[in-house]
Protein backbone atom coordinates (compact mmCIF):
# COMPACT_ATOMS: atom_id res chain seq x y z
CA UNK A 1 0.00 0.00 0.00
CA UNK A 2 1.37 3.39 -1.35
CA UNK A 3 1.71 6.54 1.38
CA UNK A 4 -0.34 8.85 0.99
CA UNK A 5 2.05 11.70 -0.39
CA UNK A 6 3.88 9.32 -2.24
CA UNK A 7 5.07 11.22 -5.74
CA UNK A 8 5.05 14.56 -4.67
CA UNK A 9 7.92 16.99 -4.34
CA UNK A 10 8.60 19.31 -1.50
CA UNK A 11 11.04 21.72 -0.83
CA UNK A 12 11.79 22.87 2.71
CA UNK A 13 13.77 26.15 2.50
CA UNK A 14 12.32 26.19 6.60
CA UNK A 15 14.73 25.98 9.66
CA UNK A 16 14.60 25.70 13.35
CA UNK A 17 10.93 24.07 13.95
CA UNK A 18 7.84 24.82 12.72
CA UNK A 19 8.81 25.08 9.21
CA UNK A 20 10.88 21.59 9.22
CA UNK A 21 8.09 20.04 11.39
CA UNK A 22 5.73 21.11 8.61
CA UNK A 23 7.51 19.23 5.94
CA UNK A 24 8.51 16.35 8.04
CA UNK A 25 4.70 15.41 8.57
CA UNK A 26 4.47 15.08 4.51
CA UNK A 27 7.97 13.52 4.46
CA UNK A 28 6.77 10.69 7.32
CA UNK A 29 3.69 10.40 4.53
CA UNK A 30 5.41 9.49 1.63
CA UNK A 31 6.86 12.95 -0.07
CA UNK A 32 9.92 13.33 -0.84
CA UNK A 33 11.41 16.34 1.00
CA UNK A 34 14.35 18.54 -0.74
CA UNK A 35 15.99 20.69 2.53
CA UNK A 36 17.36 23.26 1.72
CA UNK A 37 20.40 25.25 3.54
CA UNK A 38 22.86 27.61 3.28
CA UNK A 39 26.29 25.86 3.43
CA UNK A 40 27.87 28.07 5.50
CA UNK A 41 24.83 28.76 7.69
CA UNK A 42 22.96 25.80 8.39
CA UNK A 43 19.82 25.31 10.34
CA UNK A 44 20.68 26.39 13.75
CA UNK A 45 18.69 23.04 15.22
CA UNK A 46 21.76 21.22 13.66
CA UNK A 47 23.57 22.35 17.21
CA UNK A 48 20.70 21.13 19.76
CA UNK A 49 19.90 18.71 21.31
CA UNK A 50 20.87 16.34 24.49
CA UNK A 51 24.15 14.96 22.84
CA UNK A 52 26.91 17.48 22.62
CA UNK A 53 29.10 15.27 20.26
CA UNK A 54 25.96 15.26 17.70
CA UNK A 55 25.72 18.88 17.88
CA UNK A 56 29.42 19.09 17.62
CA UNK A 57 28.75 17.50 14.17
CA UNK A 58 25.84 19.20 13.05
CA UNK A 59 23.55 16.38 13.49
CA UNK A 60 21.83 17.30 17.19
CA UNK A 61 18.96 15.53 18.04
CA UNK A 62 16.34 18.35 17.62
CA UNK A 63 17.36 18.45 14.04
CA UNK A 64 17.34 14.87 13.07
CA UNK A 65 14.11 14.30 14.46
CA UNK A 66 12.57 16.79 11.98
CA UNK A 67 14.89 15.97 9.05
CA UNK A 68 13.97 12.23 8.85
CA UNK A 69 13.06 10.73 5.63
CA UNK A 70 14.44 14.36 4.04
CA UNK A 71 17.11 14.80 1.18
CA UNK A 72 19.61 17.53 1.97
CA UNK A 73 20.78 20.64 -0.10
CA UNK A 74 23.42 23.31 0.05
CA UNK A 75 22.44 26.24 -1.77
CA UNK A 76 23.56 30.05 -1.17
CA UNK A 77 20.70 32.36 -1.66
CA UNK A 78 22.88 35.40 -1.62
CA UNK A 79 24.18 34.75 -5.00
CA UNK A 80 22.79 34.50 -8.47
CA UNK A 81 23.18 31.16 -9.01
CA UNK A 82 21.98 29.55 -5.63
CA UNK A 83 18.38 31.39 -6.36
CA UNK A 84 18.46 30.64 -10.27
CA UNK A 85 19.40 26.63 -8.73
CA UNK A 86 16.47 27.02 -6.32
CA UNK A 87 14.31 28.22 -9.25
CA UNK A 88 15.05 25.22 -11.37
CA UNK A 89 14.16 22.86 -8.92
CA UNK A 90 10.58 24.83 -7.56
CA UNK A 91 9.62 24.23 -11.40
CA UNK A 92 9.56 20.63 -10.62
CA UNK A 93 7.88 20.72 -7.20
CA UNK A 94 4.38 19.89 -5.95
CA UNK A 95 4.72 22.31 -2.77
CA UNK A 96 7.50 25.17 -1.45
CA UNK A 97 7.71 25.53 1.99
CA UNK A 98 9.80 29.36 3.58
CA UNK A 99 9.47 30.63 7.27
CA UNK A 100 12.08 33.28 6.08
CA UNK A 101 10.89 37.00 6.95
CA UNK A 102 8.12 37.98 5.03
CA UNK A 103 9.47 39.75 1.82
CA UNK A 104 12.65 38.32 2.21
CA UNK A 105 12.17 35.96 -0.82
CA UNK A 106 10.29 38.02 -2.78
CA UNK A 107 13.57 40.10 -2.77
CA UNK A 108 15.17 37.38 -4.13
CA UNK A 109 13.02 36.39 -6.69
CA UNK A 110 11.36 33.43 -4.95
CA UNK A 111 8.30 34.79 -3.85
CA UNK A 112 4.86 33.23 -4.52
CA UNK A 113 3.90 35.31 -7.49
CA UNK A 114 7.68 34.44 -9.13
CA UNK A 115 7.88 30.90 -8.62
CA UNK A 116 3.93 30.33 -9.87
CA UNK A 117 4.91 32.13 -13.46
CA UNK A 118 6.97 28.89 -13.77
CA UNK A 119 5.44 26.11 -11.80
CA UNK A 120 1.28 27.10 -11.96
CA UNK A 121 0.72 24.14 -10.17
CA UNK A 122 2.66 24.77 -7.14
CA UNK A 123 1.41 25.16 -3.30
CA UNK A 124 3.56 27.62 -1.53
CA UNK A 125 3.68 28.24 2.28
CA UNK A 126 5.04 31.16 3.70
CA UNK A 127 5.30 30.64 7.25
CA UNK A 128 6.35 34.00 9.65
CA UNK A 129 5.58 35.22 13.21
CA UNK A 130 2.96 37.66 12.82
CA UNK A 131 1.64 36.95 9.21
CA UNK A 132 2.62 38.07 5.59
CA UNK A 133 0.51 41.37 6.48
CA UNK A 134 0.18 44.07 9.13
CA UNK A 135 2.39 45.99 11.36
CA UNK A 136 4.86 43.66 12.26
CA UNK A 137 4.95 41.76 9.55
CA UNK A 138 8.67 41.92 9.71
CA UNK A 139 8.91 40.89 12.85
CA UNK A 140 11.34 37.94 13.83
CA UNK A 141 9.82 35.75 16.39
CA UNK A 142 10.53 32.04 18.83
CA UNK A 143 8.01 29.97 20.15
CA UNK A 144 8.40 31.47 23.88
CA UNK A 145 7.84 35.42 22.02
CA UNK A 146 4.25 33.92 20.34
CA UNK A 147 3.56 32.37 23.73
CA UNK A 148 4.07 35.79 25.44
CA UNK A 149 2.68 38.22 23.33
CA UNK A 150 -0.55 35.87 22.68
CA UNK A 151 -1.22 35.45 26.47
CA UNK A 152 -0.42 32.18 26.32
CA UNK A 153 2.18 32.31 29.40
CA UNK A 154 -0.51 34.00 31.33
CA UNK A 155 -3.28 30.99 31.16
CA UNK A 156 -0.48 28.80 33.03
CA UNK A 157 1.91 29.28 35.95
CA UNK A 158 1.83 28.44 39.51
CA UNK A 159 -1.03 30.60 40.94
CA UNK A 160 1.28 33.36 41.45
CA UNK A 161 -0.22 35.31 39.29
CA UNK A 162 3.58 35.19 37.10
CA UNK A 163 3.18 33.93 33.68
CA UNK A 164 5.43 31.18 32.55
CA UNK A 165 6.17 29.26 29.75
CA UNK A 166 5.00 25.99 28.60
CA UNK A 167 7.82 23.55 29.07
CA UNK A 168 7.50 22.43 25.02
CA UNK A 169 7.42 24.84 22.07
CA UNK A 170 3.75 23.97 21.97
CA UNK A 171 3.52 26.89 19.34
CA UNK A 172 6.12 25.77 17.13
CA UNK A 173 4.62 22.32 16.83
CA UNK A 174 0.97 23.58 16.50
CA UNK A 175 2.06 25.87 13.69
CA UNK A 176 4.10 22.92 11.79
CA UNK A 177 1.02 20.94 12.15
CA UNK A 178 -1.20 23.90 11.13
CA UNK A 179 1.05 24.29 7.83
CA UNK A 180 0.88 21.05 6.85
CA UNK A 181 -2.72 20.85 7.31
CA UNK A 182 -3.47 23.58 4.92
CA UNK A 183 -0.54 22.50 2.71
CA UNK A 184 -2.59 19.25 2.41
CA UNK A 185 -6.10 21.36 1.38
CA UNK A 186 -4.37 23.07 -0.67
CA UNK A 187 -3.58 20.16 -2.74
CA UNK A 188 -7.15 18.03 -2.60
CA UNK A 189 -8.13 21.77 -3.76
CA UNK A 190 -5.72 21.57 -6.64
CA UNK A 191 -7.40 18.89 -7.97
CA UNK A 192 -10.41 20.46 -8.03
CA UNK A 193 -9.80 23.39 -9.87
CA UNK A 194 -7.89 22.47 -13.10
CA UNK A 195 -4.18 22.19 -11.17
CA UNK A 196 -3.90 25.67 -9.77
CA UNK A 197 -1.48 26.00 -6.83
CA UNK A 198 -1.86 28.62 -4.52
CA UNK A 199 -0.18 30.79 -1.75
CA UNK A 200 -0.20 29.87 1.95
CA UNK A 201 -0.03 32.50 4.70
CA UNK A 202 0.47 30.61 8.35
CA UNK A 203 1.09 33.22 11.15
CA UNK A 204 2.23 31.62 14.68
CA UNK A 205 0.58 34.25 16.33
CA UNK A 206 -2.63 33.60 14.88
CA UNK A 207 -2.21 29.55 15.57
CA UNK A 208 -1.60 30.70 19.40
């Protein structure tokens, strides 16, 4: 019995957690999931986790649990090449997956609008703190920053009155499985309407 995503393409541009525990639920499914990272700046998760010499090599524990069943791919987005690379192989995807800062890759040339003049078909997912929109759109922000500014710390504690975070990135994980929840409608929807893509907004804020 086939998986369910079995023959479709995803690339994961994401880091840290929400992003890569987007892609890892269609990875576990069947996809098969492109990561992509900067070779001289990998995902930051690479150096976390409980075992210091796996960190030490790149390969800590938080990472690998998100980056099973993924292919891995060094690509520098700062020069021509690395985007026009990243270009060629969108073309050929079924879904793009980005937590960068919103606008960052349509600076680049990757944005939604850019990559679906070549690959119509394509699902895109921009994943950010606060949304593609609004004030503060541009806006970096962790799990334990959506936690406090959505009042989330203050629903827990220790009757204190303090607020206090939630021992697990609850946020992170809800927003991965958010993502890949719409990623998925997005692509029973693209078979209902002639094999049009379309473009993905997941705020963490909003999910808290």
């Amino acid at each position: 019995m086939t998986q369910a995503f079995n023959g479709l393409r995803v690339i994961d541009t994401t880091h840290v957690l929400a992003g890569p525990f987007a892609s890892y639920q269609m990875a576990v499914l069947g996809a098969e999931v492109i990561k992509v990272e900067h070779p001289r700046d990998p995902d930051q998760a690479r150096a976390q986790g409980s075992d210091r010499s796996l960190n030490d090599r790149g390969m800590g524990t938080a990472f690998m649990s998100q980056a099973a069943n993924k292919q891995a791919l060094a690509l520098d987005l700062k020069t021509p090449e690395g985007v026009e690379a990243l270009r060629r192989l969108a073309a050929t995807a079924d879904v793009f997956v980005e937590n960068y800062r919103p606008g960052a890759f349509e600076a680049l040339g990757l944005g939604y609008k850019d990559l679906a003049a070549i690959n119509p078909k394509l699902v895109y997912c921009s994943i950010s703190a606060f949304g593609a929109n609004g004030p503060k759109r541009e806006a970096t922000g962790y799990d334990n920053i959506l936690q406090a500014y959505s009042g989330m710390m203050a629903m827990t504690g220790f009757g204190d009155g303090k607020p206090l975070k939630s021992g697990a990135p609850v946020v992170d994980y809800a927003t991965g499985t958010t993502a890949a929840f719409a990623i998925t409608a997005a692509l029973f929807q693209r078979q209902q309407n002639g094999g049009r893509g379309q473009f993905i907004d997941v705020s963490m804020l909003d999910v808290a």
